[in-house]
PDB file of N, CA and C in Angstrom:
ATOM      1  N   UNK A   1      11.496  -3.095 -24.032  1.00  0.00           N
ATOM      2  CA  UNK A   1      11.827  -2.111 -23.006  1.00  0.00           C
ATOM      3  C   UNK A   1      10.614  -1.783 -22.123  1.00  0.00           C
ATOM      4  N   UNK A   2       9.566  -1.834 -22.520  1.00  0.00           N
ATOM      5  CA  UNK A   2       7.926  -1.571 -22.057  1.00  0.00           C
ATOM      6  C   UNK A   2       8.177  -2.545 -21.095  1.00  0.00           C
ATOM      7  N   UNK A   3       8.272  -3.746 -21.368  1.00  0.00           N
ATOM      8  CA  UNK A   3       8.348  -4.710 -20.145  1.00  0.00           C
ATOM      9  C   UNK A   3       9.326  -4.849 -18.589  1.00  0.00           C
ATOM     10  N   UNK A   4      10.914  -4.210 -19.020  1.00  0.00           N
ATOM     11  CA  UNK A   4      11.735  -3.704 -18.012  1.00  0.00           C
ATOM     12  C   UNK A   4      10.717  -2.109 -17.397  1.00  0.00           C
ATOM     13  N   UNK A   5      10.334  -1.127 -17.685  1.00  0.00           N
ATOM     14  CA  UNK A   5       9.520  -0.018 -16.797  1.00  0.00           C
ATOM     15  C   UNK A   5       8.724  -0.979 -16.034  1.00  0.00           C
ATOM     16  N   UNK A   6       7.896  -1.595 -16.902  1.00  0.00           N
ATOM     17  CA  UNK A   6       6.413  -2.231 -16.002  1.00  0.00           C
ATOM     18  C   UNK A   6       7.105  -3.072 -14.869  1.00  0.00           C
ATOM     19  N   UNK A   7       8.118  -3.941 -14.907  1.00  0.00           N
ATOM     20  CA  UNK A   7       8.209  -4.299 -14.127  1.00  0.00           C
ATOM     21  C   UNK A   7       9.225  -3.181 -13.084  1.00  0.00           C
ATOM     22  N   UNK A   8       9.786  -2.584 -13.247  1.00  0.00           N
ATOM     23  CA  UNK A   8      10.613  -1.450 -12.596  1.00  0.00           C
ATOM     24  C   UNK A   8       9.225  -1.005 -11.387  1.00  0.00           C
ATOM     25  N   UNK A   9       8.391  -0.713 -12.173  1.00  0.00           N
ATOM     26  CA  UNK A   9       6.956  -0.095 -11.622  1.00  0.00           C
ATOM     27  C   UNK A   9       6.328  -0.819 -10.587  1.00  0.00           C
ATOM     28  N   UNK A  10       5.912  -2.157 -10.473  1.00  0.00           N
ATOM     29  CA  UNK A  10       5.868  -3.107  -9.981  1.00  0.00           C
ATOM     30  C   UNK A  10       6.322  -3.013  -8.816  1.00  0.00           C
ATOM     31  N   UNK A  11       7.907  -2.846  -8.922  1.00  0.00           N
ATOM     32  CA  UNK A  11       8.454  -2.961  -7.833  1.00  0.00           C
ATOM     33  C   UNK A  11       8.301  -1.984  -7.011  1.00  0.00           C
ATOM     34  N   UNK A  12       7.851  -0.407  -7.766  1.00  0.00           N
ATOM     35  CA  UNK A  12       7.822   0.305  -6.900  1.00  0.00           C
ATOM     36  C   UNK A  12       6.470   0.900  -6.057  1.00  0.00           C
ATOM     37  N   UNK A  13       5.733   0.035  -6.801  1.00  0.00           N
ATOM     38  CA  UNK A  13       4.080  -0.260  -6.270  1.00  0.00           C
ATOM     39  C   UNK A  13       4.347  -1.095  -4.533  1.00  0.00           C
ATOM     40  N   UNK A  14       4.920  -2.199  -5.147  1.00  0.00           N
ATOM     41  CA  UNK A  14       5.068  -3.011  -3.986  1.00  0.00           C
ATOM     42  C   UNK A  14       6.197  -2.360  -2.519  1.00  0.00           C
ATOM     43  N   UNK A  15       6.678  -1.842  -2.988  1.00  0.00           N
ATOM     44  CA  UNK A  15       7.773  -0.520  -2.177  1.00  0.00           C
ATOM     45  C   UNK A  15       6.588   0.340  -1.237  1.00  0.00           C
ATOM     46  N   UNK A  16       5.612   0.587  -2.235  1.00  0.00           N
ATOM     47  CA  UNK A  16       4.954   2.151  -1.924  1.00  0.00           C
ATOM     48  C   UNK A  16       3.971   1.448  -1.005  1.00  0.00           C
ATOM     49  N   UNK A  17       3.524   0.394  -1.280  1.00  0.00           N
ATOM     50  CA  UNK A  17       2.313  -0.634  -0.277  1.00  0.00           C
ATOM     51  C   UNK A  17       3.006  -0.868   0.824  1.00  0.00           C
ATOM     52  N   UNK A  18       3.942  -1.259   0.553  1.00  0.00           N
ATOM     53  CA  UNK A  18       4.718  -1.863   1.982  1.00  0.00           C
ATOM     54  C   UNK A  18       5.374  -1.039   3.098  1.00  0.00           C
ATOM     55  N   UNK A  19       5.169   0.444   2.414  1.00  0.00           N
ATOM     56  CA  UNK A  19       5.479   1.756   3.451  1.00  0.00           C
ATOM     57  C   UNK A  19       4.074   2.310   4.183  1.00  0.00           C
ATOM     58  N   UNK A  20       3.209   1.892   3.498  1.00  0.00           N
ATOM     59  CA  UNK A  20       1.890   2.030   4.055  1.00  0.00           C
ATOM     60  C   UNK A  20       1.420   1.189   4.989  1.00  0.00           C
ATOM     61  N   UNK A  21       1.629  -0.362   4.550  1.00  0.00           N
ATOM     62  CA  UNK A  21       1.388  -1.169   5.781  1.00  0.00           C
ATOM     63  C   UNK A  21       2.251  -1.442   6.869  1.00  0.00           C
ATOM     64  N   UNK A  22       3.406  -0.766   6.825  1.00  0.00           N
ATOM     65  CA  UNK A  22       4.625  -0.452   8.180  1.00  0.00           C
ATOM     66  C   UNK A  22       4.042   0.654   8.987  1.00  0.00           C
ATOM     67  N   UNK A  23       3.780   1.856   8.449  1.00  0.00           N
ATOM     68  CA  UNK A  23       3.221   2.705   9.252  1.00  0.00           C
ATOM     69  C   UNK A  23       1.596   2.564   9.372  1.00  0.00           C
ATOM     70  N   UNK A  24       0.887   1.812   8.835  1.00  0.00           N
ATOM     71  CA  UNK A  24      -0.565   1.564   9.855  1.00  0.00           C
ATOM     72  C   UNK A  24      -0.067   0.372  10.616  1.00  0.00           C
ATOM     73  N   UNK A  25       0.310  -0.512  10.581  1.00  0.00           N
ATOM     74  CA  UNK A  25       0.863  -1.734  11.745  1.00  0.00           C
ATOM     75  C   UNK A  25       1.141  -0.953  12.624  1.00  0.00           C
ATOM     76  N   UNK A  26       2.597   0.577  12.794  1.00  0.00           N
ATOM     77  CA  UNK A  26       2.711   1.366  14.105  1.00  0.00           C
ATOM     78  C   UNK A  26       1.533   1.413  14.160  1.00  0.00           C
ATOM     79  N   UNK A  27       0.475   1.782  13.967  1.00  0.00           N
ATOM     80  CA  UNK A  27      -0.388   2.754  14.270  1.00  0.00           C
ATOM     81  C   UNK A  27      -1.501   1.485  14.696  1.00  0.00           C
ATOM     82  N   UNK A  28      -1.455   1.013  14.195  1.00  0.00           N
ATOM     83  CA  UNK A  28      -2.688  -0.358  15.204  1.00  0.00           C
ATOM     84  C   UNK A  28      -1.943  -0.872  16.228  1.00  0.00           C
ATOM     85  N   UNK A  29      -0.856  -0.535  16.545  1.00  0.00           N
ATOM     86  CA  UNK A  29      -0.387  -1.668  17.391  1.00  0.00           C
ATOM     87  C   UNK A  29      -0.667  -0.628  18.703  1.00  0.00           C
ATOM     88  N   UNK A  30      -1.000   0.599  18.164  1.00  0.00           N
ATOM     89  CA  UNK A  30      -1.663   1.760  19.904  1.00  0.00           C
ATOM     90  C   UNK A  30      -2.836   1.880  19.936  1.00  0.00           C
ATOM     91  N   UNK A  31      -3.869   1.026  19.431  1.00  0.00           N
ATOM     92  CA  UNK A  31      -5.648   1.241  20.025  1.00  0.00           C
ATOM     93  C   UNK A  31      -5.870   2.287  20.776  1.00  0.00           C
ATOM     94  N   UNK A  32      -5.399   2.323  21.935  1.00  0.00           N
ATOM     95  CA  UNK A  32      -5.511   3.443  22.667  1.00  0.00           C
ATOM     96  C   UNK A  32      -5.469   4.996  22.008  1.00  0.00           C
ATOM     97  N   UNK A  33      -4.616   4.958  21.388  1.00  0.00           N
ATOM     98  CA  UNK A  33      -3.929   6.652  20.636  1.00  0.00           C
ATOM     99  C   UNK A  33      -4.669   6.474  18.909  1.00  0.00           C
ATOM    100  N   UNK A  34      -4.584   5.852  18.174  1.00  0.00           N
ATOM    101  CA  UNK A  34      -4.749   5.704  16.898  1.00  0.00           C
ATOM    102  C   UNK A  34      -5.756   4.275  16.249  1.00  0.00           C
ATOM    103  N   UNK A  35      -6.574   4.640  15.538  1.00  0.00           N
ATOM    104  CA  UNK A  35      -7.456   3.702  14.759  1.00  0.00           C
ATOM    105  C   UNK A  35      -7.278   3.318  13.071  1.00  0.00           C
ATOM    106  N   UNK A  36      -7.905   3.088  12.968  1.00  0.00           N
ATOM    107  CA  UNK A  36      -7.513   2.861  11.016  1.00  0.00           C
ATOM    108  C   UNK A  36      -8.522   3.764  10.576  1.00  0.00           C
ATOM    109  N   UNK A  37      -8.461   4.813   9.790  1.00  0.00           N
ATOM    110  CA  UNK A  37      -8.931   5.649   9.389  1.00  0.00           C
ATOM    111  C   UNK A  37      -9.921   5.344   7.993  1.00  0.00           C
ATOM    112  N   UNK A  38      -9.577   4.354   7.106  1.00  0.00           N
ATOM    113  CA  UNK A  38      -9.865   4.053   5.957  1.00  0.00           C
ATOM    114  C   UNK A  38     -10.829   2.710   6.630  1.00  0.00           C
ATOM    115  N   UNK A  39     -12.023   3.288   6.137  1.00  0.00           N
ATOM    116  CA  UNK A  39     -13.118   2.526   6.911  1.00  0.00           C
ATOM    117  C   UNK A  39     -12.837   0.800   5.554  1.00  0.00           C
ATOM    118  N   UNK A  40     -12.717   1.185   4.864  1.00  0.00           N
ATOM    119  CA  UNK A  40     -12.424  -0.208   3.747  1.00  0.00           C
ATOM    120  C   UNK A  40     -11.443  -1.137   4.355  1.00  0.00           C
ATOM    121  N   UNK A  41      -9.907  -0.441   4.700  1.00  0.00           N
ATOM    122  CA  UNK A  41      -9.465  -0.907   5.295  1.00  0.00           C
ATOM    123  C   UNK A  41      -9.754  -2.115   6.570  1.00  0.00           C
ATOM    124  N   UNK A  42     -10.606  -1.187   7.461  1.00  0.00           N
ATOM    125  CA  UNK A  42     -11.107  -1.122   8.954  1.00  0.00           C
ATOM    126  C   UNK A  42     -11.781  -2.459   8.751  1.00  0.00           C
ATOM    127  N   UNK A  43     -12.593  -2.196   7.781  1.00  0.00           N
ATOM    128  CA  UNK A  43     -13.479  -3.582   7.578  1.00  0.00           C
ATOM    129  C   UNK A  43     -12.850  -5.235   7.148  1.00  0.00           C
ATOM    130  N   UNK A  44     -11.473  -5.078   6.646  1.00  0.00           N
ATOM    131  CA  UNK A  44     -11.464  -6.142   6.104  1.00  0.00           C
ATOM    132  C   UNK A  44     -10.203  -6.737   6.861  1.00  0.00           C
ATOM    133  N   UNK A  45      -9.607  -5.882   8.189  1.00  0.00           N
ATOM    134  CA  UNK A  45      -8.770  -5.672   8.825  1.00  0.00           C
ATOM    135  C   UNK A  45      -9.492  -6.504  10.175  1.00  0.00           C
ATOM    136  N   UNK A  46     -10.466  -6.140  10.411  1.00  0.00           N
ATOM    137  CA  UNK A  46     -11.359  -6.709  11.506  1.00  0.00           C
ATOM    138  C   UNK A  46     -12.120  -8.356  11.227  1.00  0.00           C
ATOM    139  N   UNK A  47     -12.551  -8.440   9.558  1.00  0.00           N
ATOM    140  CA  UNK A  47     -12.607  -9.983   8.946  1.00  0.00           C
ATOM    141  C   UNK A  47     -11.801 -10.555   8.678  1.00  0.00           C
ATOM    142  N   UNK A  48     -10.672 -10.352   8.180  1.00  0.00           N
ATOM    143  CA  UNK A  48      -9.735 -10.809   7.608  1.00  0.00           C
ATOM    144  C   UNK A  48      -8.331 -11.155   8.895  1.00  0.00           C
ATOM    145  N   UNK A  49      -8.151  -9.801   9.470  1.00  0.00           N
ATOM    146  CA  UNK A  49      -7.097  -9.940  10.356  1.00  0.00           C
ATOM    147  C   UNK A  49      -5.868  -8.871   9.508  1.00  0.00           C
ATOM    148  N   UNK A  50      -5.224  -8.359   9.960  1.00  0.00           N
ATOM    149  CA  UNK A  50      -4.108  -7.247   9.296  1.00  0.00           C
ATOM    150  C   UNK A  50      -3.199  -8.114   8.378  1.00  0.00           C
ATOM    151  N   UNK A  51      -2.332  -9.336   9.087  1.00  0.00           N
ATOM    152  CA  UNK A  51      -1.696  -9.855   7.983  1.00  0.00           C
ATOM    153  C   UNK A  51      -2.124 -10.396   6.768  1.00  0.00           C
ATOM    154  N   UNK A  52      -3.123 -10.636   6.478  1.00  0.00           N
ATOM    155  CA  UNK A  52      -3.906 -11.227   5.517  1.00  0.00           C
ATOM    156  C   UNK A  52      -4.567  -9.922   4.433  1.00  0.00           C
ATOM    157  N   UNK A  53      -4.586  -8.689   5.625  1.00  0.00           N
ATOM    158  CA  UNK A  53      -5.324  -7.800   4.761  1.00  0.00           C
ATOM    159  C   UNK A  53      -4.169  -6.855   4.089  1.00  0.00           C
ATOM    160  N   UNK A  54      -3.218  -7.061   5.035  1.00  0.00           N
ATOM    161  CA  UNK A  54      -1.439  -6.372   4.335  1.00  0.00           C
ATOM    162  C   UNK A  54      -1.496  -7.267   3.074  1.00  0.00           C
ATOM    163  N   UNK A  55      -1.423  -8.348   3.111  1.00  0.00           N
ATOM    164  CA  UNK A  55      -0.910  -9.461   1.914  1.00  0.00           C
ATOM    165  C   UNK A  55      -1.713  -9.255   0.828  1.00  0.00           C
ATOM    166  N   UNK A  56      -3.486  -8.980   0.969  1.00  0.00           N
ATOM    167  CA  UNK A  56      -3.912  -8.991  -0.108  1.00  0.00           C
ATOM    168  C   UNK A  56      -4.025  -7.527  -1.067  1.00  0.00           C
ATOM    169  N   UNK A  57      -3.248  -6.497   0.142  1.00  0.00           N
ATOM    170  CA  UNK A  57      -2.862  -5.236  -0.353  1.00  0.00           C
ATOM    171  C   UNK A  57      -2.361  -4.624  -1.279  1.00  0.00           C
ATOM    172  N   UNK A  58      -1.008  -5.680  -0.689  1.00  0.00           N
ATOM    173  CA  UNK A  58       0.002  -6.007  -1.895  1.00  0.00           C
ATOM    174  C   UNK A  58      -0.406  -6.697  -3.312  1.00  0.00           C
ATOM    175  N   UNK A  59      -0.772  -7.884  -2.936  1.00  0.00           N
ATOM    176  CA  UNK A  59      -1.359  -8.696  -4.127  1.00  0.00           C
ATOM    177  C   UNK A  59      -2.038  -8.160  -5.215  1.00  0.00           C
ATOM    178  N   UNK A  60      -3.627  -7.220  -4.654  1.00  0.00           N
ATOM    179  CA  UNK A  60      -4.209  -6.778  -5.466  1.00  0.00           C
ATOM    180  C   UNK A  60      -3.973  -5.857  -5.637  1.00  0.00           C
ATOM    181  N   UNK A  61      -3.330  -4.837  -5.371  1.00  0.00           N
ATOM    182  CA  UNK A  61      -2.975  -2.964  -5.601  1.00  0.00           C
ATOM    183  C   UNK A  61      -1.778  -3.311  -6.345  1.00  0.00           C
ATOM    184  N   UNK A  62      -1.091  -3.481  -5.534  1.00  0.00           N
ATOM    185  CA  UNK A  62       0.658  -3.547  -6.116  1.00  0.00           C
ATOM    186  C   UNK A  62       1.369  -4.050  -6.918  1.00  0.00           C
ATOM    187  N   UNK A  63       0.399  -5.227  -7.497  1.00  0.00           N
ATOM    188  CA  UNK A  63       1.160  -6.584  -8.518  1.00  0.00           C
ATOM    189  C   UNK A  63      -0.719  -6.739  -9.216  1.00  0.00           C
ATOM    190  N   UNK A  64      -1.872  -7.191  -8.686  1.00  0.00           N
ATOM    191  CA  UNK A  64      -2.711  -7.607  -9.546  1.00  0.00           C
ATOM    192  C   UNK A  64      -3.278  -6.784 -10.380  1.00  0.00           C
ATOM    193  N   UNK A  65      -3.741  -5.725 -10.157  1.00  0.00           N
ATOM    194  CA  UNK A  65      -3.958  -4.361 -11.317  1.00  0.00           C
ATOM    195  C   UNK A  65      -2.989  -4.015 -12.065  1.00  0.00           C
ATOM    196  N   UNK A  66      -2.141  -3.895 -11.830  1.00  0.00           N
ATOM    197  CA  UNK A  66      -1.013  -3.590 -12.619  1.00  0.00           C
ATOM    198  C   UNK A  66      -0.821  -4.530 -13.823  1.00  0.00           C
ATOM    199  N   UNK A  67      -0.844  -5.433 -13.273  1.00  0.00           N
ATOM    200  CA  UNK A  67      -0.787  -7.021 -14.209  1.00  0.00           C
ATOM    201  C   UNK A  67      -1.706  -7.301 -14.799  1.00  0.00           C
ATOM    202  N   UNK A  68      -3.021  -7.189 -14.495  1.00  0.00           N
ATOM    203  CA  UNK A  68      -4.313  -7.179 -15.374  1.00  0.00           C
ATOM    204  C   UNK A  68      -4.028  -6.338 -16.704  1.00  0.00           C
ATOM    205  N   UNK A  69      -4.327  -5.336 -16.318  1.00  0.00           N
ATOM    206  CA  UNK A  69      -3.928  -4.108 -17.185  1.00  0.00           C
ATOM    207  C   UNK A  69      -2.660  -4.457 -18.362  1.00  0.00           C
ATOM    208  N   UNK A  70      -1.760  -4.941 -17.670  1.00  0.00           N
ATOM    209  CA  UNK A  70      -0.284  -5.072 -18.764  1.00  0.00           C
ATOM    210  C   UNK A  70      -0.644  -6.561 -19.727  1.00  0.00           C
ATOM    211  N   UNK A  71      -1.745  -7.465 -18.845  1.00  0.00           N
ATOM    212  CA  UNK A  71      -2.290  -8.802 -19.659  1.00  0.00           C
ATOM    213  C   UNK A  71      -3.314  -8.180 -20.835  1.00  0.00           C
ATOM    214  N   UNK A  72      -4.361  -7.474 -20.177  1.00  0.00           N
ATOM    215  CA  UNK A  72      -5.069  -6.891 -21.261  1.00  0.00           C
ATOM    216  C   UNK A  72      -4.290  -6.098 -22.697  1.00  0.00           C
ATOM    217  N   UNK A  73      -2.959  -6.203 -22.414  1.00  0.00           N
ATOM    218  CA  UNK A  73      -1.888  -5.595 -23.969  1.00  0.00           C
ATOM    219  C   UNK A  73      -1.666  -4.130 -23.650  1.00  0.00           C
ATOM    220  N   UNK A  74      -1.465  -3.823 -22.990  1.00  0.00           N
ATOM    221  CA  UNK A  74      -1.484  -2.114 -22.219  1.00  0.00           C
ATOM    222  C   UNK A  74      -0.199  -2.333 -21.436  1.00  0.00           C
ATOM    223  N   UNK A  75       0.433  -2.320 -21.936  1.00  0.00           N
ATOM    224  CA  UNK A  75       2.192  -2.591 -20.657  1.00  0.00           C
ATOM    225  C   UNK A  75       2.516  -0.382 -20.193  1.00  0.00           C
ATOM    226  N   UNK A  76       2.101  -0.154 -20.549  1.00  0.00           N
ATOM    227  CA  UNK A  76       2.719   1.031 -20.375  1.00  0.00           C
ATOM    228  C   UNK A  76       1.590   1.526 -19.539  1.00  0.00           C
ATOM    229  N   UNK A  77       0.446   1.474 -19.685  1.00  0.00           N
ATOM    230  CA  UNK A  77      -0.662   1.839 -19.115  1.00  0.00           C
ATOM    231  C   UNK A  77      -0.895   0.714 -17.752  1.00  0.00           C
ATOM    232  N   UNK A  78      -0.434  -0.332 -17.994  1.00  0.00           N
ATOM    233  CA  UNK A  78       0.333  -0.797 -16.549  1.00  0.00           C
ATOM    234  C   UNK A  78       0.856  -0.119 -15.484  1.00  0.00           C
ATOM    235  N   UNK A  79       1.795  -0.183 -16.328  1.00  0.00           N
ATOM    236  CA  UNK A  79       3.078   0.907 -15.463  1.00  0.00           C
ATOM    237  C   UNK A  79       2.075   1.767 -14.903  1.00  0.00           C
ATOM    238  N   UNK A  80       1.635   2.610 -15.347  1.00  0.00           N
ATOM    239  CA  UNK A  80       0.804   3.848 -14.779  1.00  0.00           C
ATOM    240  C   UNK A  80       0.394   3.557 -13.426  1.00  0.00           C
ATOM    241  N   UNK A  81      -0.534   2.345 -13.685  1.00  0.00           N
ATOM    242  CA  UNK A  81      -1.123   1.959 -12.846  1.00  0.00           C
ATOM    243  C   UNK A  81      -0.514   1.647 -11.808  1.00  0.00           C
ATOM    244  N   UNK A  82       1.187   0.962 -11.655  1.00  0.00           N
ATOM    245  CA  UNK A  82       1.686   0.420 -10.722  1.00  0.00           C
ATOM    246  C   UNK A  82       2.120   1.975  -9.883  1.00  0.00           C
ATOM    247  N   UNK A  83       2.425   2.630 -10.970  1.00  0.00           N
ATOM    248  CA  UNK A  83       3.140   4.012 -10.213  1.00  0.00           C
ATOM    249  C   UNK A  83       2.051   4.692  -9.265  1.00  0.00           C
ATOM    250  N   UNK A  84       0.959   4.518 -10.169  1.00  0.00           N
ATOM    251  CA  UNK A  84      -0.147   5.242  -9.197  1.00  0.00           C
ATOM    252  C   UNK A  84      -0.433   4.698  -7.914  1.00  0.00           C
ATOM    253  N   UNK A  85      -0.722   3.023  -7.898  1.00  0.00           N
ATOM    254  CA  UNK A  85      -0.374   2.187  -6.262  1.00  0.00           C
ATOM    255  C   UNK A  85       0.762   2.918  -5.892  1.00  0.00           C
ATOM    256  N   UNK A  86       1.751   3.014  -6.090  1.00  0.00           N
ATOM    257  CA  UNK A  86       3.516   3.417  -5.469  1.00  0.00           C
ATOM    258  C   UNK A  86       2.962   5.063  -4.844  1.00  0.00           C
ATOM    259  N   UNK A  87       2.526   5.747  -5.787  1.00  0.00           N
ATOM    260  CA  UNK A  87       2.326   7.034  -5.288  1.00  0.00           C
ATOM    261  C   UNK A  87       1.106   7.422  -4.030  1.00  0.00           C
ATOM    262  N   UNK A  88       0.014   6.256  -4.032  1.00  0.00           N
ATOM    263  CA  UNK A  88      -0.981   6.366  -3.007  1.00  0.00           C
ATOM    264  C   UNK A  88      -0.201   5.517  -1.503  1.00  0.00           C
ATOM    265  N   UNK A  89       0.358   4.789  -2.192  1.00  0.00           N
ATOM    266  CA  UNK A  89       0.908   4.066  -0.288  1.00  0.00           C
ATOM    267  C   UNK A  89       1.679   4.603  -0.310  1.00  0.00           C
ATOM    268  N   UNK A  90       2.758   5.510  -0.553  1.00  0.00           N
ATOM    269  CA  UNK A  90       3.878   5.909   0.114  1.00  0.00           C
ATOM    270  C   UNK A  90       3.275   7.307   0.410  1.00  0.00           C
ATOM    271  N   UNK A  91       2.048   8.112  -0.066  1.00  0.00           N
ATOM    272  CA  UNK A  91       1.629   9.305   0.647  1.00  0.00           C
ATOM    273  C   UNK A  91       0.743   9.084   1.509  1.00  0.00           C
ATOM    274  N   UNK A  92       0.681   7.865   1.563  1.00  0.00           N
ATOM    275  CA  UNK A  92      -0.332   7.278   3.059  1.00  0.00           C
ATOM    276  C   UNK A  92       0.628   7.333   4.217  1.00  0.00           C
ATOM    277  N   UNK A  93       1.824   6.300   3.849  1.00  0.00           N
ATOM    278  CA  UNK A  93       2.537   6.143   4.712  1.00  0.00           C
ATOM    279  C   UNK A  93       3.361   7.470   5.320  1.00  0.00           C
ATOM    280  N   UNK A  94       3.135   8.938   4.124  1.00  0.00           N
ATOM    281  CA  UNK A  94       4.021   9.867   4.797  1.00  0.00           C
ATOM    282  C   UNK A  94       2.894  10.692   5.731  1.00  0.00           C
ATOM    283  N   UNK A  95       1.899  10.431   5.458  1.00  0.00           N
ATOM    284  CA  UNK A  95       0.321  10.975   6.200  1.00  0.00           C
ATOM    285  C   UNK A  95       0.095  10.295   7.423  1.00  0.00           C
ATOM    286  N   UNK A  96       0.463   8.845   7.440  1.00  0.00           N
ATOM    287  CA  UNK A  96       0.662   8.072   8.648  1.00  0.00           C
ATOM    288  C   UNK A  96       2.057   8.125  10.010  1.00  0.00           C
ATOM    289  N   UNK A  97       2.592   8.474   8.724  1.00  0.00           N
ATOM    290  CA  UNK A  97       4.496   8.923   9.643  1.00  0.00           C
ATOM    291  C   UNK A  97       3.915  10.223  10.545  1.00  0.00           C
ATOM    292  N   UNK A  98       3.595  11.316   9.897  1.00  0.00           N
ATOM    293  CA  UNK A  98       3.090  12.368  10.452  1.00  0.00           C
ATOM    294  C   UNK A  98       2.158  12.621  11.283  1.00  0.00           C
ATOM    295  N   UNK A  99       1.372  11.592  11.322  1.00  0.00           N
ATOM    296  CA  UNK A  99      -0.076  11.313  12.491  1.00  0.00           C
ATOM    297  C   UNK A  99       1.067  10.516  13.605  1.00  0.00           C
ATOM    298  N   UNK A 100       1.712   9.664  13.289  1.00  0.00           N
ATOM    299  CA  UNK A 100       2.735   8.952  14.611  1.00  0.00           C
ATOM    300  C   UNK A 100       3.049   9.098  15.067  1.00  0.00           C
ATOM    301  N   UNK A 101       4.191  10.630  14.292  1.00  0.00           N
ATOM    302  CA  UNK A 101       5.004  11.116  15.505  1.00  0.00           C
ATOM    303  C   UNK A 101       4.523  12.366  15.980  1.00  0.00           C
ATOM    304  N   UNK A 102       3.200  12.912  15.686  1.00  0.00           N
ATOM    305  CA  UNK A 102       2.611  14.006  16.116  1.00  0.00           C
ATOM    306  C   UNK A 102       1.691  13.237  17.717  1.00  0.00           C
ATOM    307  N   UNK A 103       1.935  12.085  17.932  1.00  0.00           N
ATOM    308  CA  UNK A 103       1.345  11.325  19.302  1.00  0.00           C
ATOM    309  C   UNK A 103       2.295  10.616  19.656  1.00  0.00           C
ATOM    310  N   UNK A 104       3.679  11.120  19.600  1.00  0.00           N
ATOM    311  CA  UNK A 104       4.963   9.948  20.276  1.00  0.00           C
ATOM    312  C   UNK A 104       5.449   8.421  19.787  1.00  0.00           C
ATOM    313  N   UNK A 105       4.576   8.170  18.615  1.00  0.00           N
ATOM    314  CA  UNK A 105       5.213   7.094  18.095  1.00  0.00           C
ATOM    315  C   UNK A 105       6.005   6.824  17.213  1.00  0.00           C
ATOM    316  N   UNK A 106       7.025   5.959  17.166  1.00  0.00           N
ATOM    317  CA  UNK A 106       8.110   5.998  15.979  1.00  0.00           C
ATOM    318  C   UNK A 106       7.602   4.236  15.129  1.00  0.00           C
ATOM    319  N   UNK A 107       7.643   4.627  14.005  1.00  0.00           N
ATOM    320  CA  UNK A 107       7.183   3.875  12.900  1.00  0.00           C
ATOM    321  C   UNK A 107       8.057   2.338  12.825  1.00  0.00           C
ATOM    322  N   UNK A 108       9.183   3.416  12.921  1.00  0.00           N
ATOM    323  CA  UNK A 108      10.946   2.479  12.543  1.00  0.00           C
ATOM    324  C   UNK A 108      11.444   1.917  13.578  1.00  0.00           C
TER     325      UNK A 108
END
């Protein structure tokens, strides 16, 4: 059953990343009005390029920690981990929704 949560979790890591990189994509796509705030981001966004730095977002936040963690024999302490990715990008993305449409932009 440890293994159905972790992966339940997983999914909702990758949910919570992918609401974060929808609403910074609005938000880069207006230079003019909005910047990337998360200088880590900023940096690897400018080497890398956004799609590459969305992808490895996902990869390593959303699915590779999580998975480390559940390989190291910790499936539940996984989970944690995935929920905790799920809970930081989707309060990015509601921190980002709220910076958007407080300057006229819609996300969706």
């Amino acid at each position: 059953m440890n293994d159905v949560y972790f992966f339940l979790a997983v999914l909702i890591a990758i949910f919570g990343q992918t609401c974060d990189i929808i609403t910074t994509n609005a938000a880069l796509a207006h230079p003019d009005k909005l910047k990337e705030a998360n200088g880590i981001a900023a940096f690897f966004i400018k080497k890398l390029g956004f799609g590459v730095t969305a992808f490895l977002k996902v990869a390593v936040i959303g699915i590779g920690f999580p998975v480390l963690v559940y390989e190291l024999g910790h499936p539940i302490l996984g989970a944690i981990v995935a929920l905790g990715a799920a809970a930081a990008g989707i309060i990015v993305a509601y921190l980002n929704y709220k910076t958007l449409k407080g300057v006229g932009i819609s996300a969706f």
